[in-house]
N, C-alpha and C. Protein backbone atom coordinates (compact mmCIF):
# COMPACT_ATOMS: atom_id res chain seq x y z
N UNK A 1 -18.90 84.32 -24.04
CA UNK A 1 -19.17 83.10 -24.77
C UNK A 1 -18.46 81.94 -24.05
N UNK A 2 -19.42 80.49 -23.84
CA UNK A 2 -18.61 79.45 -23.04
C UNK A 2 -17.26 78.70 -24.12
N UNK A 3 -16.86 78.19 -23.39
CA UNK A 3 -15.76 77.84 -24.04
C UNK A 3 -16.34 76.43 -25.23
N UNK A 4 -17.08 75.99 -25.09
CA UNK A 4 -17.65 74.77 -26.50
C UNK A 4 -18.18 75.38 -27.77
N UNK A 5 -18.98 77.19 -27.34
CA UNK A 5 -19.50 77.97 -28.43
C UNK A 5 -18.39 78.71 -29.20
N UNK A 6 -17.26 78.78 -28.21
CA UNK A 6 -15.75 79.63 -29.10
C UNK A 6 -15.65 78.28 -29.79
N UNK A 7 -15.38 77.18 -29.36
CA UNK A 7 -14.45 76.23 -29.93
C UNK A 7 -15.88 75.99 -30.90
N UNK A 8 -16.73 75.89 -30.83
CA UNK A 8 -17.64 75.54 -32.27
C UNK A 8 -17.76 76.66 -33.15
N UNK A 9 -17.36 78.08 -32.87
CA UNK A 9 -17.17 79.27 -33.90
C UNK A 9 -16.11 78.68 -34.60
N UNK A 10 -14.60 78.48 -34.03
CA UNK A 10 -13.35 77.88 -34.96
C UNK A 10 -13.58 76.79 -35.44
N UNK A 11 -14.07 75.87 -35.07
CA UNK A 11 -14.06 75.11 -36.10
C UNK A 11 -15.38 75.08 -37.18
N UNK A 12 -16.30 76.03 -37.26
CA UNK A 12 -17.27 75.98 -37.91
C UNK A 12 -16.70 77.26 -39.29
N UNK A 13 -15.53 77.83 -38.52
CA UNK A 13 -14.48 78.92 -39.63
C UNK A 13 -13.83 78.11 -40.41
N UNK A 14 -13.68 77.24 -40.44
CA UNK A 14 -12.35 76.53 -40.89
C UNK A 14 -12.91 76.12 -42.19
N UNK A 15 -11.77 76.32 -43.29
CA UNK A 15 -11.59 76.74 -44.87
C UNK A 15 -11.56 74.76 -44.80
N UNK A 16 -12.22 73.77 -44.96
CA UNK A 16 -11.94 72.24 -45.19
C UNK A 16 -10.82 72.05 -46.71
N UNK A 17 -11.38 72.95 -47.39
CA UNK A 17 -10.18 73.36 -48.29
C UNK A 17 -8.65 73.04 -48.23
N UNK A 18 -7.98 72.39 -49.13
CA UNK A 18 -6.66 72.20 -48.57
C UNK A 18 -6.14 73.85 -49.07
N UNK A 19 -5.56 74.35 -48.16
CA UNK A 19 -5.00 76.00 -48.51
C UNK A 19 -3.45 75.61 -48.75
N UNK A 20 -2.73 76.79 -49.07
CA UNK A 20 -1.35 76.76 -49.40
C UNK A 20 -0.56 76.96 -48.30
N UNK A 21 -0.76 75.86 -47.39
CA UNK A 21 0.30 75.96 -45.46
C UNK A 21 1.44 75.31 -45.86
N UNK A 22 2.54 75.79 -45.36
CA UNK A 22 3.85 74.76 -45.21
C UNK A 22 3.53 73.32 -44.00
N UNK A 23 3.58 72.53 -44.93
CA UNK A 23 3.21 71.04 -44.74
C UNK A 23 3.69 70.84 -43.08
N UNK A 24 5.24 71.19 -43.34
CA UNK A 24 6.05 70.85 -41.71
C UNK A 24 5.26 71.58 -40.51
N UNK A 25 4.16 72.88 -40.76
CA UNK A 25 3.29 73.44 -39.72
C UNK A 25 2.58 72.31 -39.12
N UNK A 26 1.64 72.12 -40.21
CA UNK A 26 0.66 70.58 -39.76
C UNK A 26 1.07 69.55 -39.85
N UNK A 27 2.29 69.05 -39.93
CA UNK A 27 2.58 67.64 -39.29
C UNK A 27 3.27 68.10 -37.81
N UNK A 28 3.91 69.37 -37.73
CA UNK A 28 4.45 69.28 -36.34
C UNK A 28 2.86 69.64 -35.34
N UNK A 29 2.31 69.86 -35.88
CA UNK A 29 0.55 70.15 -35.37
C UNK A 29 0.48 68.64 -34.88
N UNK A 30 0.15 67.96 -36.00
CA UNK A 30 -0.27 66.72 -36.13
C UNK A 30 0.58 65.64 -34.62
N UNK A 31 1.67 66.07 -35.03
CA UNK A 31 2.59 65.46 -33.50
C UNK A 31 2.14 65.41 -32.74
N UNK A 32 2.00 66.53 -32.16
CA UNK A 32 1.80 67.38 -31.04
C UNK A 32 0.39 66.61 -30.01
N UNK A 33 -0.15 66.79 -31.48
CA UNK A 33 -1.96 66.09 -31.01
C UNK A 33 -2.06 64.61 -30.52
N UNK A 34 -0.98 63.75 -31.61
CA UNK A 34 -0.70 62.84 -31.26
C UNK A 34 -0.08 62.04 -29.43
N UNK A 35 0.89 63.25 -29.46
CA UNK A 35 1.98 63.19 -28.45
C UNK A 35 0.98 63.33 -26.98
N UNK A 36 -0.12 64.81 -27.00
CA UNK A 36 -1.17 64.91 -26.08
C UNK A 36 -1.70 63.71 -25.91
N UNK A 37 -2.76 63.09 -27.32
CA UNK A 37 -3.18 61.61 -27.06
C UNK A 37 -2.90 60.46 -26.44
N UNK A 38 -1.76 60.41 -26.79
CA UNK A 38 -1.25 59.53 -25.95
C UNK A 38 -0.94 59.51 -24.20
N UNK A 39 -0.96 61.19 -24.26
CA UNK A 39 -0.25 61.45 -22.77
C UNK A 39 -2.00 60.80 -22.40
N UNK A 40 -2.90 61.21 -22.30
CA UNK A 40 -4.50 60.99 -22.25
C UNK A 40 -4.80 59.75 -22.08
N UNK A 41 -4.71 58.74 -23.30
CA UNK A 41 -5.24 57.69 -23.21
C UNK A 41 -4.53 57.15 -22.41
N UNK A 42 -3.00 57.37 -21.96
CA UNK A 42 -2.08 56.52 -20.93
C UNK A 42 -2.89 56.58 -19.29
N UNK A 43 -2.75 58.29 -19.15
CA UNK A 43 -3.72 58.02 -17.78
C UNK A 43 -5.42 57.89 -17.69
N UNK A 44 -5.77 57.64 -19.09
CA UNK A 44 -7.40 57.03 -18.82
C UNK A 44 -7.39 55.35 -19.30
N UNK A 45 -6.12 54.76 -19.06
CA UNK A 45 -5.93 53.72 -19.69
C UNK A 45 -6.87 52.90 -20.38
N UNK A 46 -6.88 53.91 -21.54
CA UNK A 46 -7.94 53.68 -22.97
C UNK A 46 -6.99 52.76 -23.70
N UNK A 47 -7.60 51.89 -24.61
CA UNK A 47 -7.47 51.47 -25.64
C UNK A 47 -7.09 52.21 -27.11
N UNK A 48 -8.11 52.98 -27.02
CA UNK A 48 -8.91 54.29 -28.09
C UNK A 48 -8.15 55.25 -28.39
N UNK A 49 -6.42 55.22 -29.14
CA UNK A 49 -6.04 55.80 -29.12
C UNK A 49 -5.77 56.01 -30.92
N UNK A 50 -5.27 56.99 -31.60
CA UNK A 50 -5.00 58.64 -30.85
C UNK A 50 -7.03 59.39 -30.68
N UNK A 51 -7.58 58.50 -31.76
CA UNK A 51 -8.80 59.83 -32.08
C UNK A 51 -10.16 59.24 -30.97
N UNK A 52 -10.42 59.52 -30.04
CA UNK A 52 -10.94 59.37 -28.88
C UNK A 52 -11.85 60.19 -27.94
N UNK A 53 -12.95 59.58 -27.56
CA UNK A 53 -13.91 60.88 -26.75
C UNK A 53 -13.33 61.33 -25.42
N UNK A 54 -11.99 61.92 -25.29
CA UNK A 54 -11.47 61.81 -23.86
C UNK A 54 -12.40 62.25 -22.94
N UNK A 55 -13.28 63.26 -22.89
CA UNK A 55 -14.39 63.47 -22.10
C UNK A 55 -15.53 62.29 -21.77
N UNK A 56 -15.64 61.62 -22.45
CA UNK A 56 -16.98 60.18 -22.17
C UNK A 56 -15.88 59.04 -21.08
N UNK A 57 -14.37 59.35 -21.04
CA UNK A 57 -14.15 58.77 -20.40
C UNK A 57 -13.83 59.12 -18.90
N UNK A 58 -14.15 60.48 -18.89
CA UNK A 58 -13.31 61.30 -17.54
C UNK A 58 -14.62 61.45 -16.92
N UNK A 59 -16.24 62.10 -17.91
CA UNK A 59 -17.07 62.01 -16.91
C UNK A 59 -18.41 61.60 -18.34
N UNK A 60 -18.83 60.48 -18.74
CA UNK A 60 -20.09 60.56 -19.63
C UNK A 60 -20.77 60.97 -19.71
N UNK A 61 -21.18 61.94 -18.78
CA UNK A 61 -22.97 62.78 -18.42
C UNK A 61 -22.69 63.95 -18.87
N UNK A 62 -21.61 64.65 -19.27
CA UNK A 62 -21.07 65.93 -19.63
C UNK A 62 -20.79 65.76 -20.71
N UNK A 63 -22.07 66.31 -21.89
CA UNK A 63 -21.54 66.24 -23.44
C UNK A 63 -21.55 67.83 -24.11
N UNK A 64 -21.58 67.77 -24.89
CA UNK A 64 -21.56 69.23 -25.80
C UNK A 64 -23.58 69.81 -25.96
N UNK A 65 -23.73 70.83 -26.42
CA UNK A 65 -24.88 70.76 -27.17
C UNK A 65 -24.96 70.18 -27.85
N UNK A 66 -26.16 69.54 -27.92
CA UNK A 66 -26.17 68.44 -29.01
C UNK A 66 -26.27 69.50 -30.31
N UNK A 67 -27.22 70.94 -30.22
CA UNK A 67 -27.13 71.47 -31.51
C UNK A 67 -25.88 71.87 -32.05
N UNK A 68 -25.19 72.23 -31.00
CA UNK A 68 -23.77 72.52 -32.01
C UNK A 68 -22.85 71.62 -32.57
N UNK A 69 -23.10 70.37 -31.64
CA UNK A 69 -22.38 69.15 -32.41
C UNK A 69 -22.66 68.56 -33.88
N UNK A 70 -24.12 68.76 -33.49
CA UNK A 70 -24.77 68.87 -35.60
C UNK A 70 -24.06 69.52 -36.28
N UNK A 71 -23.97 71.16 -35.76
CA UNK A 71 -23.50 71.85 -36.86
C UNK A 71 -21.92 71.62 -37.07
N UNK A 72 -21.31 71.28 -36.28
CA UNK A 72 -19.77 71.03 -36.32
C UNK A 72 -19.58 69.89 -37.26
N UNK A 73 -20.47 68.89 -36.82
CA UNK A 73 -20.50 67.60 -37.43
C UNK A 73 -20.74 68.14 -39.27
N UNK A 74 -21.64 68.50 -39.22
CA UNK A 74 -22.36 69.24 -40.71
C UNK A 74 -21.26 69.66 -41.27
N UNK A 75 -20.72 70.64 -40.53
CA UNK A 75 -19.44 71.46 -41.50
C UNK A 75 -17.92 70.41 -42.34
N UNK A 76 -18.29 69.51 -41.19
CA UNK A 76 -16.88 68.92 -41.82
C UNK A 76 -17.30 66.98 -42.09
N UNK A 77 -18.57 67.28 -42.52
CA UNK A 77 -19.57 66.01 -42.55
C UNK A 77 -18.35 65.44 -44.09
N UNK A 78 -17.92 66.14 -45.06
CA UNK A 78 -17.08 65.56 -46.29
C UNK A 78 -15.20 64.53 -45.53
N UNK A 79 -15.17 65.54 -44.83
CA UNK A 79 -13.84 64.79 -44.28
C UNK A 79 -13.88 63.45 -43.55
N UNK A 80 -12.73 62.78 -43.41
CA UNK A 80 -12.38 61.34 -42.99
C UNK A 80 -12.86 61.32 -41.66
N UNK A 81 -13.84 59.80 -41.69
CA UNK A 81 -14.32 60.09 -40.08
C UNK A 81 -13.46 60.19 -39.03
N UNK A 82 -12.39 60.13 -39.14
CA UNK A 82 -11.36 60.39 -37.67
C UNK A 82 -11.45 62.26 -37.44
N UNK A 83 -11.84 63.32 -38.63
CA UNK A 83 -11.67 64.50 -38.59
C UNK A 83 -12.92 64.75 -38.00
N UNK A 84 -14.06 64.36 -38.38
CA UNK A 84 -15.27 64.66 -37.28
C UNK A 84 -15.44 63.94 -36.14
N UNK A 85 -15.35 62.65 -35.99
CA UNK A 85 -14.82 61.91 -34.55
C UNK A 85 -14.03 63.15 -33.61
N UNK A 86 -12.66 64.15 -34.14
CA UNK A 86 -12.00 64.62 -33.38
C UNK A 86 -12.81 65.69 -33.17
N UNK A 87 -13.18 66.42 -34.18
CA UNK A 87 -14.33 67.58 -33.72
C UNK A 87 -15.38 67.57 -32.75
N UNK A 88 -16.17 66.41 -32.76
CA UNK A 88 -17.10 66.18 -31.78
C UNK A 88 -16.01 66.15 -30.35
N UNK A 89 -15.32 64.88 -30.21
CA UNK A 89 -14.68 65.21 -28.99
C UNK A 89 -14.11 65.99 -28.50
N UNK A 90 -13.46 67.53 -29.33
CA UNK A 90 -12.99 68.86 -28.93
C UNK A 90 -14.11 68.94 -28.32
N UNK A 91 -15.61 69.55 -28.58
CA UNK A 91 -16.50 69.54 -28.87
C UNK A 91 -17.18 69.45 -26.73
N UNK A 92 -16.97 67.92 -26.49
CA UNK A 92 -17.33 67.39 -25.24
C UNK A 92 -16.20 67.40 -24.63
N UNK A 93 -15.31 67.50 -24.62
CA UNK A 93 -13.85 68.22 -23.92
C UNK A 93 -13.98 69.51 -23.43
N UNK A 94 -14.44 70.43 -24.31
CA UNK A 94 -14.62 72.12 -24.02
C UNK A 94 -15.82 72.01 -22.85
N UNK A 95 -16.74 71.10 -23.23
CA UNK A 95 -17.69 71.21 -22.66
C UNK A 95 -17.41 70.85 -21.24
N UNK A 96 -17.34 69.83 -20.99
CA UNK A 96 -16.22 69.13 -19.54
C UNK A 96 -15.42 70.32 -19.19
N UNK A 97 -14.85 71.04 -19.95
CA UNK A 97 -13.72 71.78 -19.09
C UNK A 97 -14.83 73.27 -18.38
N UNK A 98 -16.04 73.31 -18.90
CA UNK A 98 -16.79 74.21 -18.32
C UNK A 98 -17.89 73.44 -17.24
N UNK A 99 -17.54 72.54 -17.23
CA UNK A 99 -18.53 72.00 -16.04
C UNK A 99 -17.66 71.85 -14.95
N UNK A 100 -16.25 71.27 -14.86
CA UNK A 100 -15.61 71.26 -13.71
C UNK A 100 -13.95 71.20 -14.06
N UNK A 101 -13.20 70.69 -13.49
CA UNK A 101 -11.86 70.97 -13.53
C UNK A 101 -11.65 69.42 -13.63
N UNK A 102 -10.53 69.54 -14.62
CA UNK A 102 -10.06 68.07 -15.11
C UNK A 102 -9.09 67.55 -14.11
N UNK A 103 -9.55 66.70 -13.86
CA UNK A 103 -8.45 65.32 -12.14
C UNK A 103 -7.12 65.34 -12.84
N UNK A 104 -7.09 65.61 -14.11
CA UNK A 104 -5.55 65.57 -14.61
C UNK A 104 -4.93 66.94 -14.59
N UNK A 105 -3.51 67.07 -14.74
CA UNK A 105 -2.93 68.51 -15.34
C UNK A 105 -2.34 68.16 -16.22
N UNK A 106 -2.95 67.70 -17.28
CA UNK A 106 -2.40 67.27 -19.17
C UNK A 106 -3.14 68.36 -19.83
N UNK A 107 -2.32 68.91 -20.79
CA UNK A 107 -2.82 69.64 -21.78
C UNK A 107 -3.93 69.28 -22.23
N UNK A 108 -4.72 70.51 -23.16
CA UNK A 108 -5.73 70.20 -23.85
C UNK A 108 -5.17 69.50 -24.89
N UNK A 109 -6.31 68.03 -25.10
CA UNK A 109 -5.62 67.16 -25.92
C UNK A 109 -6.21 67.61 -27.26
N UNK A 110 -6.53 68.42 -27.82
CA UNK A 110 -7.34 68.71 -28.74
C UNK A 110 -6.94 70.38 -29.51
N UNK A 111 -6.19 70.84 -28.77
CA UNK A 111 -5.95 71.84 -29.52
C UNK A 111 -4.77 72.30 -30.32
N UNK A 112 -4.00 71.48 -30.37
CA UNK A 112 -2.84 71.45 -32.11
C UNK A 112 -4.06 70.49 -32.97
N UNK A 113 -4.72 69.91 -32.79
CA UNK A 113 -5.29 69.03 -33.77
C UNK A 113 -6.37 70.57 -34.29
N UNK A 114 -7.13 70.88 -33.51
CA UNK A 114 -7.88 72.16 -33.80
C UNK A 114 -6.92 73.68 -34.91
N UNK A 115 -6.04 73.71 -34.80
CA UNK A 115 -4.72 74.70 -35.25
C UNK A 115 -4.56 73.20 -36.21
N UNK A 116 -4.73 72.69 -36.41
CA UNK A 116 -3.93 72.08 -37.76
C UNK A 116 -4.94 72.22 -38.82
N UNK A 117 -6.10 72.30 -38.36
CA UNK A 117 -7.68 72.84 -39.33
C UNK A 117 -7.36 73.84 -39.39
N UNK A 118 -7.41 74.65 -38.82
CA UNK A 118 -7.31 75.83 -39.18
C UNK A 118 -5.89 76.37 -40.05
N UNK A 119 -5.24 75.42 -39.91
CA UNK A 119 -4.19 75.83 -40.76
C UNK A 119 -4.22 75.18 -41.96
N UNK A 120 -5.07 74.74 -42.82
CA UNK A 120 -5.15 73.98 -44.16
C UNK A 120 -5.76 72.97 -44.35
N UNK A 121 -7.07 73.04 -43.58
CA UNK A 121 -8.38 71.92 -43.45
C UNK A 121 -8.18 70.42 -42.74
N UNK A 122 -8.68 69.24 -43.17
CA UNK A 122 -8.33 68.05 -42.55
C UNK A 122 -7.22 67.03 -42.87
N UNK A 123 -7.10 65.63 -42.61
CA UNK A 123 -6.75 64.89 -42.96
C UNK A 123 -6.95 63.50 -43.44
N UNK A 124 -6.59 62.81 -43.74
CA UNK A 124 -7.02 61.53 -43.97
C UNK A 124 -6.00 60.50 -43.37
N UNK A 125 -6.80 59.18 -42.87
CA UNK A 125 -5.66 57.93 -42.74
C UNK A 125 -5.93 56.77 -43.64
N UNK A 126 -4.77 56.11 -44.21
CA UNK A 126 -4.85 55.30 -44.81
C UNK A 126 -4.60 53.78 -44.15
N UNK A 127 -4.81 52.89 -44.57
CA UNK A 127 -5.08 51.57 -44.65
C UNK A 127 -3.46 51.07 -43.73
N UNK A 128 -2.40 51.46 -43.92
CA UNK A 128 -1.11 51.35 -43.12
C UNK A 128 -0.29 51.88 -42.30
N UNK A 129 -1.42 52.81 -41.47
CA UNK A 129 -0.83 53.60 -40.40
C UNK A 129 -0.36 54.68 -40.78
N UNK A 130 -0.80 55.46 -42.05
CA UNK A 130 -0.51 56.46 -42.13
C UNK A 130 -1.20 57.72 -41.98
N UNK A 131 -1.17 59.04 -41.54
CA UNK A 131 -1.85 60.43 -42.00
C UNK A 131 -0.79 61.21 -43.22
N UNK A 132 -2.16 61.07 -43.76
CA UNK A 132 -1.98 62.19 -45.10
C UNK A 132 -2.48 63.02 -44.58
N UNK A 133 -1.70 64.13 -44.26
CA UNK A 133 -1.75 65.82 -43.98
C UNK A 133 -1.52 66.60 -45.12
N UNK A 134 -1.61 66.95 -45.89
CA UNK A 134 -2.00 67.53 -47.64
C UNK A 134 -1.14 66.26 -48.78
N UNK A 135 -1.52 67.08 -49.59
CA UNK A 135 -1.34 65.86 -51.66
C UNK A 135 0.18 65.08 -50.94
N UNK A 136 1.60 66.32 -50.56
CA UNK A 136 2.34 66.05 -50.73
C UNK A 136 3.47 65.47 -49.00
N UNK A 137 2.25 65.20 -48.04
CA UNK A 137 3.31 65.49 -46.99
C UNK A 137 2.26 64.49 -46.38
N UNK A 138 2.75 63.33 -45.76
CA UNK A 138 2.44 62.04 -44.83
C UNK A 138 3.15 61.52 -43.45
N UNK A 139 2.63 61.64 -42.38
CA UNK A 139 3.18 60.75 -41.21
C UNK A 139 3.28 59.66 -40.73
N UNK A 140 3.83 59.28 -40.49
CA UNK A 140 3.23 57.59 -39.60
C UNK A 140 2.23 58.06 -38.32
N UNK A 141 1.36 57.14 -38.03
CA UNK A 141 0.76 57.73 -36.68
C UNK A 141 1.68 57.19 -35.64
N UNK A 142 2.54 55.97 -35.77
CA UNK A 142 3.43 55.87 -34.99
C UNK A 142 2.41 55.26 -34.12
N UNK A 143 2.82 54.31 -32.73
CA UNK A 143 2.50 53.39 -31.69
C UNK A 143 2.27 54.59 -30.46
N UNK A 144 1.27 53.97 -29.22
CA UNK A 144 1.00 54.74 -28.45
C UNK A 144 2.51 54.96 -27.29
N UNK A 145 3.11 53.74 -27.45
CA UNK A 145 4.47 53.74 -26.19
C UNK A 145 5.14 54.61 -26.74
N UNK A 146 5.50 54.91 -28.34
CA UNK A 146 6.33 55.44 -28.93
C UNK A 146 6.04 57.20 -28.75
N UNK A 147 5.11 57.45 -28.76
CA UNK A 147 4.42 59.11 -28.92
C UNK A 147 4.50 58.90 -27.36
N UNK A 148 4.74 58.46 -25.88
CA UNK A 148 4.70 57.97 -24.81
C UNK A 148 6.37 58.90 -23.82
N UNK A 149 7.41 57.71 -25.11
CA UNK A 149 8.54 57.85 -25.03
C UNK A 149 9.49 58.91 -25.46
N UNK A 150 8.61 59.63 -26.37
CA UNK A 150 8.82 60.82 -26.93
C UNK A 150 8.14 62.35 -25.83
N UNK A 151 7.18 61.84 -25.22
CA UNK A 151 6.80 63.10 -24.36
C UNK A 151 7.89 62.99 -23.15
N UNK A 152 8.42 62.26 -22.77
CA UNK A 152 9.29 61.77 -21.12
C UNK A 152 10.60 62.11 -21.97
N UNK A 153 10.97 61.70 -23.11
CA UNK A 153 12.44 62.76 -23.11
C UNK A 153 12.33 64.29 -23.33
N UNK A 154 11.26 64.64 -24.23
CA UNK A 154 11.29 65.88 -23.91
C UNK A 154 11.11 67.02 -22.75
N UNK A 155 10.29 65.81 -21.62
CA UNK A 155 9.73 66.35 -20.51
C UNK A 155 11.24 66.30 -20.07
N UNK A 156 11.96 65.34 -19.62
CA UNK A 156 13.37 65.45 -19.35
C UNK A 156 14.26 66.38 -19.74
N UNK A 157 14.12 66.47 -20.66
CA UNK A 157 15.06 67.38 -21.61
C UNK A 157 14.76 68.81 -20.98
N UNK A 158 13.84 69.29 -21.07
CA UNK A 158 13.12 70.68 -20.10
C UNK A 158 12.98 70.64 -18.94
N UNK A 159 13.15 69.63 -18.17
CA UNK A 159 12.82 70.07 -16.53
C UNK A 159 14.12 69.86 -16.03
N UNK A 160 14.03 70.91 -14.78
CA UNK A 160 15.87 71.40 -14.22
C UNK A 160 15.56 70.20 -12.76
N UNK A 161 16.88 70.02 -12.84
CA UNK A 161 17.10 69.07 -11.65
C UNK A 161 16.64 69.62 -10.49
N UNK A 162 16.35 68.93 -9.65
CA UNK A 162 16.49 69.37 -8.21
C UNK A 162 17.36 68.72 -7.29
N UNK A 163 17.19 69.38 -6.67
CA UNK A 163 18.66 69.51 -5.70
C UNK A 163 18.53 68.71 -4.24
């Protein structure tokens, strides 16, 4: 199976349901996705950040099936458009990563956001920069320099000097 038909099986599994997850799973999910995004839109120096077609910007002619994007789209057609916006672009990301090899070596920007569905359905943003990740647990989305400044100390923090 290519890698856009796995990634449209998981997310076409996914319970939209809010389930009973410990909240701190999917906001450190939620980070994570964020933290990728940003690494992304910095070297496609997008605007379009965090929820973004990173594939329409690396190569446009390389999209998903369009039939499975229906059905992906379909499944989670009730959630906040930033949750199907991100699905579709997993979606043409997977797809890109089976047509050729990405000019970058950045993580897949899409897969803690994918694991945060699956761990207790979608999210919503509100009107002041926030994600609501279930009833009782909210993030800031926080600025793109900031999720920026946060990947370079940790990258610091983990990489050994050289000599």
């Amino acid at each position: 199976m290519d890698t856009a038909h796995a990634l449209a099986d998981r997310l076409l599994n996914v319970d939209w349901s809010p389930l009973n997850t410990d909240p701190r799973l999917r906001i450190s999910l939620m980070r994570e996705f964020l933290r990728r995004s940003a690494l992304w839109a910095h070297q496609l120096e997008s605007g379009a950040w965090p929820f973004f077609d990173v594939a329409a910007l690396i190569d446009p002619s390389v999209r998903a099936d369009p039939g499975l994007v229906e059905q992906v789209s379909k499944s989670c057609a009730l959630q906040h458009p930033a949750v199907q916006q991100t699905c579709v672009g997993a979606l043409h990301f997977a797809a890109l990563q089976e047509t050729s090899e990405s000019p970058f070596q950045l993580p897949n920007p899409f897969e803690p956001i994918v694991s945060l569905f699956e761990n207790g359905g979608g999210f919503a943003l509100d009107g002041t920069g926030m994600i609501d990740i279930d009833i009782d647990a909210s993030m800031s989305k926080g600025r793109l320099e900031g999720r920026l400044e946060d990947w370079l100390e940790d990258w610091l923090e983990h990489t050994p000097p050289t000599a």
